[in-house]
PDB file of N, CA and C in Angstrom:
ATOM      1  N   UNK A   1       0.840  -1.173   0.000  1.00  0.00           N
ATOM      2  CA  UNK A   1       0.000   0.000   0.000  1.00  0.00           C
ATOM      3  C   UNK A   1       0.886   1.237   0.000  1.00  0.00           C
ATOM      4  N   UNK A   2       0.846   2.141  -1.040  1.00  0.00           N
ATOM      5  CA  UNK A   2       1.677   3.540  -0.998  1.00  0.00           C
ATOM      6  C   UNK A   2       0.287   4.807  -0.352  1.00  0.00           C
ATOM      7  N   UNK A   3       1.667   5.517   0.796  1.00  0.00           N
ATOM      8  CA  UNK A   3       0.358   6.500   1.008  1.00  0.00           C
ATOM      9  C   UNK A   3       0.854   7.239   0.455  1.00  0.00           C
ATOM     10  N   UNK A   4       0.450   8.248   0.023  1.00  0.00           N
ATOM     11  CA  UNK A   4       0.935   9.810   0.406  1.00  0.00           C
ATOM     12  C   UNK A   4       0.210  11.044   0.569  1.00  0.00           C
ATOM     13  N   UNK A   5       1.139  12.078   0.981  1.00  0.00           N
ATOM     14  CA  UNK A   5       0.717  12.891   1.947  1.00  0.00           C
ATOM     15  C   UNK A   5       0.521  13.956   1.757  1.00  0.00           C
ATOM     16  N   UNK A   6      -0.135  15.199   1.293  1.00  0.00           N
ATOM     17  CA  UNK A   6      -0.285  16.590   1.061  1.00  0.00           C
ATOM     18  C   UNK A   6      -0.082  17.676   2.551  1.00  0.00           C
ATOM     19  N   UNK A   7       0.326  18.593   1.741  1.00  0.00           N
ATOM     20  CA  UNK A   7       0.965  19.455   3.048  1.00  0.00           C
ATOM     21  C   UNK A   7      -0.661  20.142   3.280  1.00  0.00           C
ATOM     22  N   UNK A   8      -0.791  20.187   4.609  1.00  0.00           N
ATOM     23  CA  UNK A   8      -1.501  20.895   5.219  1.00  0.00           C
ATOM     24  C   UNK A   8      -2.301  22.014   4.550  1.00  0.00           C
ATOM     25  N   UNK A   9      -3.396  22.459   3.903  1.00  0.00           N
ATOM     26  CA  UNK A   9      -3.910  23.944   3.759  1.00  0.00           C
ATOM     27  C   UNK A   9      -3.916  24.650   4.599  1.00  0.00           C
ATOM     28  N   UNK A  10      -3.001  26.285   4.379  1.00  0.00           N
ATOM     29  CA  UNK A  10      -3.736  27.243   5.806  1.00  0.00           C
ATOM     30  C   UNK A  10      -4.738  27.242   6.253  1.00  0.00           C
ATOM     31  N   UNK A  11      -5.700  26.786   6.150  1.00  0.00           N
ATOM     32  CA  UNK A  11      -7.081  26.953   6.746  1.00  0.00           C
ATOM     33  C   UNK A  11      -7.201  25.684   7.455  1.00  0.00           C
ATOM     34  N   UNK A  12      -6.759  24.725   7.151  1.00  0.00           N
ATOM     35  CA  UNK A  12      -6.575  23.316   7.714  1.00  0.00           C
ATOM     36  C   UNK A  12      -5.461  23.284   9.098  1.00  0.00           C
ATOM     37  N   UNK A  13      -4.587  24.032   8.581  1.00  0.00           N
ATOM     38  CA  UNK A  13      -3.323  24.221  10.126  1.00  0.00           C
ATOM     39  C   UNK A  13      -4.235  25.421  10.728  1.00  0.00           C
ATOM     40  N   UNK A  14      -5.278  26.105  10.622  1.00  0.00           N
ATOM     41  CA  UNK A  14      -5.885  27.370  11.442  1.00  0.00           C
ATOM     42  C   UNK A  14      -6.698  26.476  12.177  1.00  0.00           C
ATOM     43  N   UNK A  15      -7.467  25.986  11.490  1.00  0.00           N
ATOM     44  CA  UNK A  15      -8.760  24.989  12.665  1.00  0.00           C
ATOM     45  C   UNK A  15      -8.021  24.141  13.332  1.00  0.00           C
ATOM     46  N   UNK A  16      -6.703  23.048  13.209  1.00  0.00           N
ATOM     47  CA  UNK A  16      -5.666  22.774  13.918  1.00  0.00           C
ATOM     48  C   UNK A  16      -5.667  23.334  15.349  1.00  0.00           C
ATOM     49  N   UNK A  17      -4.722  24.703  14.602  1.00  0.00           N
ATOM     50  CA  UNK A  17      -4.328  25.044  15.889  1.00  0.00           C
ATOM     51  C   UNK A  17      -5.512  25.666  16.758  1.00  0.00           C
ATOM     52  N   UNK A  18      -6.738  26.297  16.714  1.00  0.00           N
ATOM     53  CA  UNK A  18      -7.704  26.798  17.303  1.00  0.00           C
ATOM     54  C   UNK A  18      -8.250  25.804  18.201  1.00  0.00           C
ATOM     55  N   UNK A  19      -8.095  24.192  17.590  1.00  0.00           N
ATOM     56  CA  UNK A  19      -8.855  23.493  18.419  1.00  0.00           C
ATOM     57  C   UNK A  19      -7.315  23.020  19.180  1.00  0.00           C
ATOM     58  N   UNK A  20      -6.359  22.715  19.010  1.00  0.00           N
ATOM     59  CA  UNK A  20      -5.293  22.388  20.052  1.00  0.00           C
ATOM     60  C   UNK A  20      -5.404  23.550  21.386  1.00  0.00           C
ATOM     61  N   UNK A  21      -5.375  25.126  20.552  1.00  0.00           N
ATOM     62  CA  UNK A  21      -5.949  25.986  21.572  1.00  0.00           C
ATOM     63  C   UNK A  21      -7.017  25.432  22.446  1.00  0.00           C
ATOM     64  N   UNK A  22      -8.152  25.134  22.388  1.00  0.00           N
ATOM     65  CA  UNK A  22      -9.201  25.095  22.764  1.00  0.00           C
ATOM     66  C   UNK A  22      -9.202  24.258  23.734  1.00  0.00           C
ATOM     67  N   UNK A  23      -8.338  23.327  23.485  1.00  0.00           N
ATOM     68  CA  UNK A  23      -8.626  21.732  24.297  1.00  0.00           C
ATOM     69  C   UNK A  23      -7.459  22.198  25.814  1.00  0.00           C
ATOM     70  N   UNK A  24      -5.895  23.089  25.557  1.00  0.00           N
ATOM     71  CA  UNK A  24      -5.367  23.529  25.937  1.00  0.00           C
ATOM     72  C   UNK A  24      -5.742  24.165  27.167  1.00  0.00           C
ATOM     73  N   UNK A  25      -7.102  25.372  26.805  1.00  0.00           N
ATOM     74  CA  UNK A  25      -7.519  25.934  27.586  1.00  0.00           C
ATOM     75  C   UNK A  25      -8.065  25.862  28.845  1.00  0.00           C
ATOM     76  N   UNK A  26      -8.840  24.073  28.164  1.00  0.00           N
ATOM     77  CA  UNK A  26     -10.113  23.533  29.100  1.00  0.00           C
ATOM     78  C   UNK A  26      -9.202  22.430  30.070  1.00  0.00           C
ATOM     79  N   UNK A  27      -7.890  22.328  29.614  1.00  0.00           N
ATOM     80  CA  UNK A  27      -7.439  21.260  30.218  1.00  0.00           C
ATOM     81  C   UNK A  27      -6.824  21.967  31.303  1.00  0.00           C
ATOM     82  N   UNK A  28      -6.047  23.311  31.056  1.00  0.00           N
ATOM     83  CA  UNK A  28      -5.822  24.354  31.704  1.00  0.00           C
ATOM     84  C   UNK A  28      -6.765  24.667  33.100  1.00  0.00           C
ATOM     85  N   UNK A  29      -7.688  25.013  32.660  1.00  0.00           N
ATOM     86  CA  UNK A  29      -9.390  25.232  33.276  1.00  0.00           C
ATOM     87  C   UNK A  29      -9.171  24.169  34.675  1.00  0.00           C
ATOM     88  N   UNK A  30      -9.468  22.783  33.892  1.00  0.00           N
ATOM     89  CA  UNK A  30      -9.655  21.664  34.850  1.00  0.00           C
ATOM     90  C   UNK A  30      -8.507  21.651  36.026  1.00  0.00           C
ATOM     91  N   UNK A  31      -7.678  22.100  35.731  1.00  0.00           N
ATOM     92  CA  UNK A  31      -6.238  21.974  35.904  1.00  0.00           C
ATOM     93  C   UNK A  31      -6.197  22.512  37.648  1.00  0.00           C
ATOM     94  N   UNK A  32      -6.520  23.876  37.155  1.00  0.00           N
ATOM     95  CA  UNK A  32      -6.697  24.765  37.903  1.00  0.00           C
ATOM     96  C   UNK A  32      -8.309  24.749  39.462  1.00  0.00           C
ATOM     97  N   UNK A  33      -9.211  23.809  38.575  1.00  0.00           N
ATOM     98  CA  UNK A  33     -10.018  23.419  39.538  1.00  0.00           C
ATOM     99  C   UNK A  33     -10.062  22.254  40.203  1.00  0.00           C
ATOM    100  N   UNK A  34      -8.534  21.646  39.990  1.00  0.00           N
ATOM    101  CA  UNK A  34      -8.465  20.348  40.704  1.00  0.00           C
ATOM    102  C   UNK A  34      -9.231  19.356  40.485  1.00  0.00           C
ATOM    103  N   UNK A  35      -9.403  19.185  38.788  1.00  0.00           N
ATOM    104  CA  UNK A  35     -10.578  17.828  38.152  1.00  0.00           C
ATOM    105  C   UNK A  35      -9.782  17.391  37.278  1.00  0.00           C
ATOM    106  N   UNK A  36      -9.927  16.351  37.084  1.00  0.00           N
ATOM    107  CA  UNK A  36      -9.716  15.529  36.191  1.00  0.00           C
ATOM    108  C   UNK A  36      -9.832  15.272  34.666  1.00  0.00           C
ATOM    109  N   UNK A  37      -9.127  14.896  33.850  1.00  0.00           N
ATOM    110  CA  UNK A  37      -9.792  14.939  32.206  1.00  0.00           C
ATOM    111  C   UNK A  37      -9.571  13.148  31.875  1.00  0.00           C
ATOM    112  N   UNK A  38     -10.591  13.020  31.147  1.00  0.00           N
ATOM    113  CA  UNK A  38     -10.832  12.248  30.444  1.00  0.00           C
ATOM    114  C   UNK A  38     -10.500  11.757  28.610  1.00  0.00           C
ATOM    115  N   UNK A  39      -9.370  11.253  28.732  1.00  0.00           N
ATOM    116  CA  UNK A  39      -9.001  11.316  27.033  1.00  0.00           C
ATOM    117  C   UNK A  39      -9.151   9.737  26.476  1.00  0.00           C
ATOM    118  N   UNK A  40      -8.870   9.918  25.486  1.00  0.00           N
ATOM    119  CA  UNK A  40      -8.953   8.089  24.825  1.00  0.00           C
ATOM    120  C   UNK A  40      -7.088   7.948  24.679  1.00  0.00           C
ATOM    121  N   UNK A  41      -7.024   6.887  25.282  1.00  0.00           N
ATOM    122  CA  UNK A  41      -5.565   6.332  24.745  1.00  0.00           C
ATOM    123  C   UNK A  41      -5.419   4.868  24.583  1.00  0.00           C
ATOM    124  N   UNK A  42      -4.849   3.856  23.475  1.00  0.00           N
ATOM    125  CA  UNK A  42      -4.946   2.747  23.474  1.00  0.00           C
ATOM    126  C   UNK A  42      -6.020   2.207  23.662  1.00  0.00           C
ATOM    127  N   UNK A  43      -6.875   2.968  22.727  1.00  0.00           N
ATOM    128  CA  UNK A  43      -8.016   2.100  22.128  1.00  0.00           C
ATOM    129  C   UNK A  43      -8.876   2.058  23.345  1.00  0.00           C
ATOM    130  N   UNK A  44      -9.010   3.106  24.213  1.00  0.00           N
ATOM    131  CA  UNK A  44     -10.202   2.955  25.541  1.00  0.00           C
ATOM    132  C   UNK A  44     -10.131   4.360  26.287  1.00  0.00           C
ATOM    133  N   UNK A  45     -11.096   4.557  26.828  1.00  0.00           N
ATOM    134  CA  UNK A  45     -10.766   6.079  27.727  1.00  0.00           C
ATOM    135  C   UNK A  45     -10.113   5.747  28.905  1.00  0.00           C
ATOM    136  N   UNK A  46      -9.456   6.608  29.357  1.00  0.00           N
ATOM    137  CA  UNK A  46      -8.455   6.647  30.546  1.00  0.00           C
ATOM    138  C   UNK A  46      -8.769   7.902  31.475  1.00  0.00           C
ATOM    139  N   UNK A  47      -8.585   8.053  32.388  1.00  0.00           N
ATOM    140  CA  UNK A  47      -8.275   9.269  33.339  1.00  0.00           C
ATOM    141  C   UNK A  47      -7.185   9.693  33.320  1.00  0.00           C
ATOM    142  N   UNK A  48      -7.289  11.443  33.130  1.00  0.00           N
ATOM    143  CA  UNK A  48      -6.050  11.896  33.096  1.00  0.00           C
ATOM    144  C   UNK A  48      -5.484  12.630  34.395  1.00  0.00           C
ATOM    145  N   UNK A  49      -4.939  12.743  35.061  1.00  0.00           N
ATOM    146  CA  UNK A  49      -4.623  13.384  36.520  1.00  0.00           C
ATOM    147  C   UNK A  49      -4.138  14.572  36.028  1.00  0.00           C
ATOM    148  N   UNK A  50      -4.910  15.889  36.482  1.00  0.00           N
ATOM    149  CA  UNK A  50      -3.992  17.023  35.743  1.00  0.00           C
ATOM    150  C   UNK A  50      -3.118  17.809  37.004  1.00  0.00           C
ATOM    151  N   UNK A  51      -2.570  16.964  37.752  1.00  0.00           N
ATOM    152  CA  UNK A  51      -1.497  17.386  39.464  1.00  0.00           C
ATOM    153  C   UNK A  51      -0.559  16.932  38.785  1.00  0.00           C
ATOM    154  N   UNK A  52       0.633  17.311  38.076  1.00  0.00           N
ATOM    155  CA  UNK A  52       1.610  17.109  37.318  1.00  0.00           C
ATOM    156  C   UNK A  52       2.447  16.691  38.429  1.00  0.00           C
ATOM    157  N   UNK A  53       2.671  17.558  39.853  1.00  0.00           N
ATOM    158  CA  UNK A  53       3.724  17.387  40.460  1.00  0.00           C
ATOM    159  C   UNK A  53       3.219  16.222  41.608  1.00  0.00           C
ATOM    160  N   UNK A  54       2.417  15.718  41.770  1.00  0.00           N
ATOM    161  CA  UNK A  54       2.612  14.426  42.536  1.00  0.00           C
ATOM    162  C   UNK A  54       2.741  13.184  41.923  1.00  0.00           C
ATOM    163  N   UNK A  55       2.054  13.177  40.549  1.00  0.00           N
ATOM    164  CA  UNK A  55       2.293  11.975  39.883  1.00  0.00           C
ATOM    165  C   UNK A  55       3.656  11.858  39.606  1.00  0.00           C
ATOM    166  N   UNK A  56       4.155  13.017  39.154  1.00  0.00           N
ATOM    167  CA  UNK A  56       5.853  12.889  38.987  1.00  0.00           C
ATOM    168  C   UNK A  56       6.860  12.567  40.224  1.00  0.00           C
ATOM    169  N   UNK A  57       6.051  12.844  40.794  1.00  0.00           N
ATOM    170  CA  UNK A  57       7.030  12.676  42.517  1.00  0.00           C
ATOM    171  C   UNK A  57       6.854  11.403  42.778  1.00  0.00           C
ATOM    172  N   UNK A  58       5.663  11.026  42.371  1.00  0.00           N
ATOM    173  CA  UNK A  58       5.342   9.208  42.579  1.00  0.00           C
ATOM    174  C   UNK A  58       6.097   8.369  41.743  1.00  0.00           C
ATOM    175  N   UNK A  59       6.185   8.394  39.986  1.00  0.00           N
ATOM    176  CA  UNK A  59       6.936   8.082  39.703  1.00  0.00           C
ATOM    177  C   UNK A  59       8.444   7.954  40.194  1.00  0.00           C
ATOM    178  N   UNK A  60       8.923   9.152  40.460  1.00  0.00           N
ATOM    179  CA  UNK A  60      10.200   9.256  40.725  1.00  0.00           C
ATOM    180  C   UNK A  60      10.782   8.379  41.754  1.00  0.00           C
ATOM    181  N   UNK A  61       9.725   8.242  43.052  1.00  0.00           N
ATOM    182  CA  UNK A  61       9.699   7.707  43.903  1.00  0.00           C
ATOM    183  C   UNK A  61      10.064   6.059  43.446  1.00  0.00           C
ATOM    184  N   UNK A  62       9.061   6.044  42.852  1.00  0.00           N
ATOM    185  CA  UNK A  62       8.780   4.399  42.174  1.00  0.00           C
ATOM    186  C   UNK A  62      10.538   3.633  41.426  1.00  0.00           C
ATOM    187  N   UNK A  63      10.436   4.753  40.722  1.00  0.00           N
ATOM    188  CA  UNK A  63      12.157   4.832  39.925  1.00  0.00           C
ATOM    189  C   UNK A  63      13.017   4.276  41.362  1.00  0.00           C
ATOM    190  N   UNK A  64      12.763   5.211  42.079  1.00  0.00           N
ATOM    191  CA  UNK A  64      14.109   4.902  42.903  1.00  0.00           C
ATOM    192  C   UNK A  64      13.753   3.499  43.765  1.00  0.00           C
ATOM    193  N   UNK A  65      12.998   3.173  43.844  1.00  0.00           N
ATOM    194  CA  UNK A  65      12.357   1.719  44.694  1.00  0.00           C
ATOM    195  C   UNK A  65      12.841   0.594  43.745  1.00  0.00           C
ATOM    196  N   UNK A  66      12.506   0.989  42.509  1.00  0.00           N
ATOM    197  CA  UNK A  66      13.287  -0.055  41.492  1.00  0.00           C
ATOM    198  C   UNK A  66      14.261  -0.304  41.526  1.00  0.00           C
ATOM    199  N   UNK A  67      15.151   0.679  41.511  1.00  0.00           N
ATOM    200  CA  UNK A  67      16.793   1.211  41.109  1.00  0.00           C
ATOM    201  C   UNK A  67      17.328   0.060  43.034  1.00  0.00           C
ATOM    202  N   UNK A  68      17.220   0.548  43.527  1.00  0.00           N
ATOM    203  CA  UNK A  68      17.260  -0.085  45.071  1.00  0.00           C
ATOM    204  C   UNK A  68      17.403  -1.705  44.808  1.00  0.00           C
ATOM    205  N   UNK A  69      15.949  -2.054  44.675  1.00  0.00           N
ATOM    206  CA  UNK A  69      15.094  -3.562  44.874  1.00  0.00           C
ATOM    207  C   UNK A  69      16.493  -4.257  43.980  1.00  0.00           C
ATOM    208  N   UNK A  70      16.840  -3.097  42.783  1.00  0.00           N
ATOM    209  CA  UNK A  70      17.599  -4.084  41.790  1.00  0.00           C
ATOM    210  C   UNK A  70      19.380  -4.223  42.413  1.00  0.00           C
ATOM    211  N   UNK A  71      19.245  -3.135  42.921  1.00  0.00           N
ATOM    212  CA  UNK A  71      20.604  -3.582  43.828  1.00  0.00           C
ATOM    213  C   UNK A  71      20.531  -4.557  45.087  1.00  0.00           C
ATOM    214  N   UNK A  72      19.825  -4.346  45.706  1.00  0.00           N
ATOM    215  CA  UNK A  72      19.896  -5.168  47.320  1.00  0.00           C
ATOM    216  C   UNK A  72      19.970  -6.488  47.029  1.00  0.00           C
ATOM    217  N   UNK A  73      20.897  -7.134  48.008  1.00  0.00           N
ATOM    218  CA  UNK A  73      21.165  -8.578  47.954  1.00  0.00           C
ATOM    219  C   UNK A  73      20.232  -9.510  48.552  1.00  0.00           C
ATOM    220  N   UNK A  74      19.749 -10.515  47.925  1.00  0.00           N
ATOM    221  CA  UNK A  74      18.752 -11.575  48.276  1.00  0.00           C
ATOM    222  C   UNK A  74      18.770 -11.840  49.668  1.00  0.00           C
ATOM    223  N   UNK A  75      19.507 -11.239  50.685  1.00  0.00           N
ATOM    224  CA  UNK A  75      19.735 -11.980  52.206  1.00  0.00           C
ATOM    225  C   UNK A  75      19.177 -10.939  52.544  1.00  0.00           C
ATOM    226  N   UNK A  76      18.994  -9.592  52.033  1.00  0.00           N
ATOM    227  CA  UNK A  76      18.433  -8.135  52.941  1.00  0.00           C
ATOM    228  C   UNK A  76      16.919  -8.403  52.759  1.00  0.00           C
ATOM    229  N   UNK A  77      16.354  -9.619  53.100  1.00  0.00           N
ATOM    230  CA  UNK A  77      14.623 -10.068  52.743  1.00  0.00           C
ATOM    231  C   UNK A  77      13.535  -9.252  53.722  1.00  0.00           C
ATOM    232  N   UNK A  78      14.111  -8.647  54.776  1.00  0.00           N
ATOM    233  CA  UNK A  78      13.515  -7.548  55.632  1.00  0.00           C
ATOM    234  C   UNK A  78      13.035  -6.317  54.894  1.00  0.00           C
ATOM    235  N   UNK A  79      14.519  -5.648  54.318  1.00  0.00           N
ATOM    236  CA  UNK A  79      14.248  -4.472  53.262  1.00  0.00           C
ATOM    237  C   UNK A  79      13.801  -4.743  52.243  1.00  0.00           C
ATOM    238  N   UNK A  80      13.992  -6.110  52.264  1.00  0.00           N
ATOM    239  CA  UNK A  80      13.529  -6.339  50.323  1.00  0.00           C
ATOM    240  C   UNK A  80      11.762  -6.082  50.326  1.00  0.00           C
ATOM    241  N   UNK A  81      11.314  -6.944  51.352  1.00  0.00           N
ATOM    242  CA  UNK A  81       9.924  -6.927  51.629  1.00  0.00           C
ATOM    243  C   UNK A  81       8.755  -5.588  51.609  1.00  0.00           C
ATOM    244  N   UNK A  82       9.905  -4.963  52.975  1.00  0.00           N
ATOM    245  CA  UNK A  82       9.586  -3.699  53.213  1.00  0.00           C
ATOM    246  C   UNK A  82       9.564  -2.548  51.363  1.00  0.00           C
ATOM    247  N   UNK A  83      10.775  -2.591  51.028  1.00  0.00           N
ATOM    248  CA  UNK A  83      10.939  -1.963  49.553  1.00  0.00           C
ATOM    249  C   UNK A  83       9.785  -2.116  48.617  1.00  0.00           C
ATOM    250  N   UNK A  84       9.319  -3.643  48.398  1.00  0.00           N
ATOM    251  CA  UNK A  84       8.070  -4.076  47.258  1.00  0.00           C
ATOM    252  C   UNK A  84       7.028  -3.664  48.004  1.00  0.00           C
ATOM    253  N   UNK A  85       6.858  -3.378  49.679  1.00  0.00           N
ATOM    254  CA  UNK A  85       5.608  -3.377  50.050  1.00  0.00           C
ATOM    255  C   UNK A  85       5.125  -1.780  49.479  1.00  0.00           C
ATOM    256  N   UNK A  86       6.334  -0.936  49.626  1.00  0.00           N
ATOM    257  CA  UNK A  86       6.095   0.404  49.474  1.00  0.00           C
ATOM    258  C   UNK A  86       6.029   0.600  47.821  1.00  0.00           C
ATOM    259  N   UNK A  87       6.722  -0.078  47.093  1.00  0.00           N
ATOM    260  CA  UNK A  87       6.629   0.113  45.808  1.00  0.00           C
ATOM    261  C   UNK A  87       5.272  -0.293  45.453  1.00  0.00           C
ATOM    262  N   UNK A  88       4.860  -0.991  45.602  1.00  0.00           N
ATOM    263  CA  UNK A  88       3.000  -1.382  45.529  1.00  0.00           C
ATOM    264  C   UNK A  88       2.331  -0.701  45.681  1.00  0.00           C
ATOM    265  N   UNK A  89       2.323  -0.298  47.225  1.00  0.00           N
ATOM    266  CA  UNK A  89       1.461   1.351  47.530  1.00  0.00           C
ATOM    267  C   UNK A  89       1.552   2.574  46.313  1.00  0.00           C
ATOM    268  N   UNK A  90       2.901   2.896  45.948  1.00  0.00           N
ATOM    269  CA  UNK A  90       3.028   3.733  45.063  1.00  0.00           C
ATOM    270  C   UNK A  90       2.337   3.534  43.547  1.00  0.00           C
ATOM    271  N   UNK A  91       2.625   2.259  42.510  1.00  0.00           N
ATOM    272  CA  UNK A  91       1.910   2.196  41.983  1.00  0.00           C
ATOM    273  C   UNK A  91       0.559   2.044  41.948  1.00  0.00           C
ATOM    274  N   UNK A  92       0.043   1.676  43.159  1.00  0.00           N
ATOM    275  CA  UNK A  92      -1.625   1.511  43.026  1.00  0.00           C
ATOM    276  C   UNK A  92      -2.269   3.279  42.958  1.00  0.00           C
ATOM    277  N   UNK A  93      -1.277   4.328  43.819  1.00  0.00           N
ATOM    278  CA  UNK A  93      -1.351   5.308  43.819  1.00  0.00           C
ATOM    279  C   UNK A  93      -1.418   5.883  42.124  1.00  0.00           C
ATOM    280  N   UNK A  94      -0.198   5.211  41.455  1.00  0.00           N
ATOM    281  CA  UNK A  94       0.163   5.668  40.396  1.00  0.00           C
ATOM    282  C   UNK A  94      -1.327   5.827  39.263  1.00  0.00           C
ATOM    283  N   UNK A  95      -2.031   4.680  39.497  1.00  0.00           N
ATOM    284  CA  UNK A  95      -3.157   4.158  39.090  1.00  0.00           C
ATOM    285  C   UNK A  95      -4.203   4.937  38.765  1.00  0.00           C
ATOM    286  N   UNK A  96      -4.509   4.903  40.310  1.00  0.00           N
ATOM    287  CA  UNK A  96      -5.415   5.942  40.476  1.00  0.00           C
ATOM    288  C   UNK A  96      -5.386   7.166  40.231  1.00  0.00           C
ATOM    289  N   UNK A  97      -3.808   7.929  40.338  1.00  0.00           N
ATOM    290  CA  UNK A  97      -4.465   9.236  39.271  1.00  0.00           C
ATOM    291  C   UNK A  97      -4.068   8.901  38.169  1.00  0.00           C
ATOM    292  N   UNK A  98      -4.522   7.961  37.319  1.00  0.00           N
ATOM    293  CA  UNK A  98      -4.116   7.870  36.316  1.00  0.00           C
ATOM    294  C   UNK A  98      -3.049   8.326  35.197  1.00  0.00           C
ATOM    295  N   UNK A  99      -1.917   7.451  35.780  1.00  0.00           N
ATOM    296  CA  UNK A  99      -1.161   6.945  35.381  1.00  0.00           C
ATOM    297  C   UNK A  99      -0.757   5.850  34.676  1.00  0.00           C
ATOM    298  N   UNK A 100      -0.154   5.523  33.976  1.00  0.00           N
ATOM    299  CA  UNK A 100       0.666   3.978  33.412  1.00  0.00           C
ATOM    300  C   UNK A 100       0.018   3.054  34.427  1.00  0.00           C
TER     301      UNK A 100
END
């Protein structure tokens, strides 16, 4: 199958960008009232968390629980335990504001 592709009409990149504006705004909006958005990704709707800085802090968190779990030696089964118990908490967190 050959595709091909035509460049954009100005009027075609104007309604573009007006509605990227638009969606921008409202996501902005939500953002700011501490709600949530709703988008489609992979073929299903998802929740979007619009608190940029805790989901990232959770991740980060998560990162470093990994980075750890993958160093510690099989005999530290106290910390190891303790480590997956907290890494669990975090992703279920991760979850729920929808995240990965």
């Amino acid at each position: 199958m050959i595709e091909t592709h035509q460049a954009a009409s100005p009027e075609t990149v104007q309604i573009q960008m007006a509605l990227q504006g638009a969606v921008r705004k409202c996501l902005e909006r939500k953002q700011r009232l501490d709600q949530y958005a709703v988008i489609w990704k992979d073929g299903r709707p998802q929740c979007l968390a619009l608190n940029p800085t805790e989901l990232d802090g959770l991740r980060s968190e998560r990162t470093f629980l990994q980075r750890q779990l993958a160093k510690l030696p099989e005999t530290a089964s106290l910390t190891r335990m303790s480590d997956e118990a907290r890494l669990r908490v975090i992703e279920a967190k991760i979850r729920d504001l929808g995240g990965e």
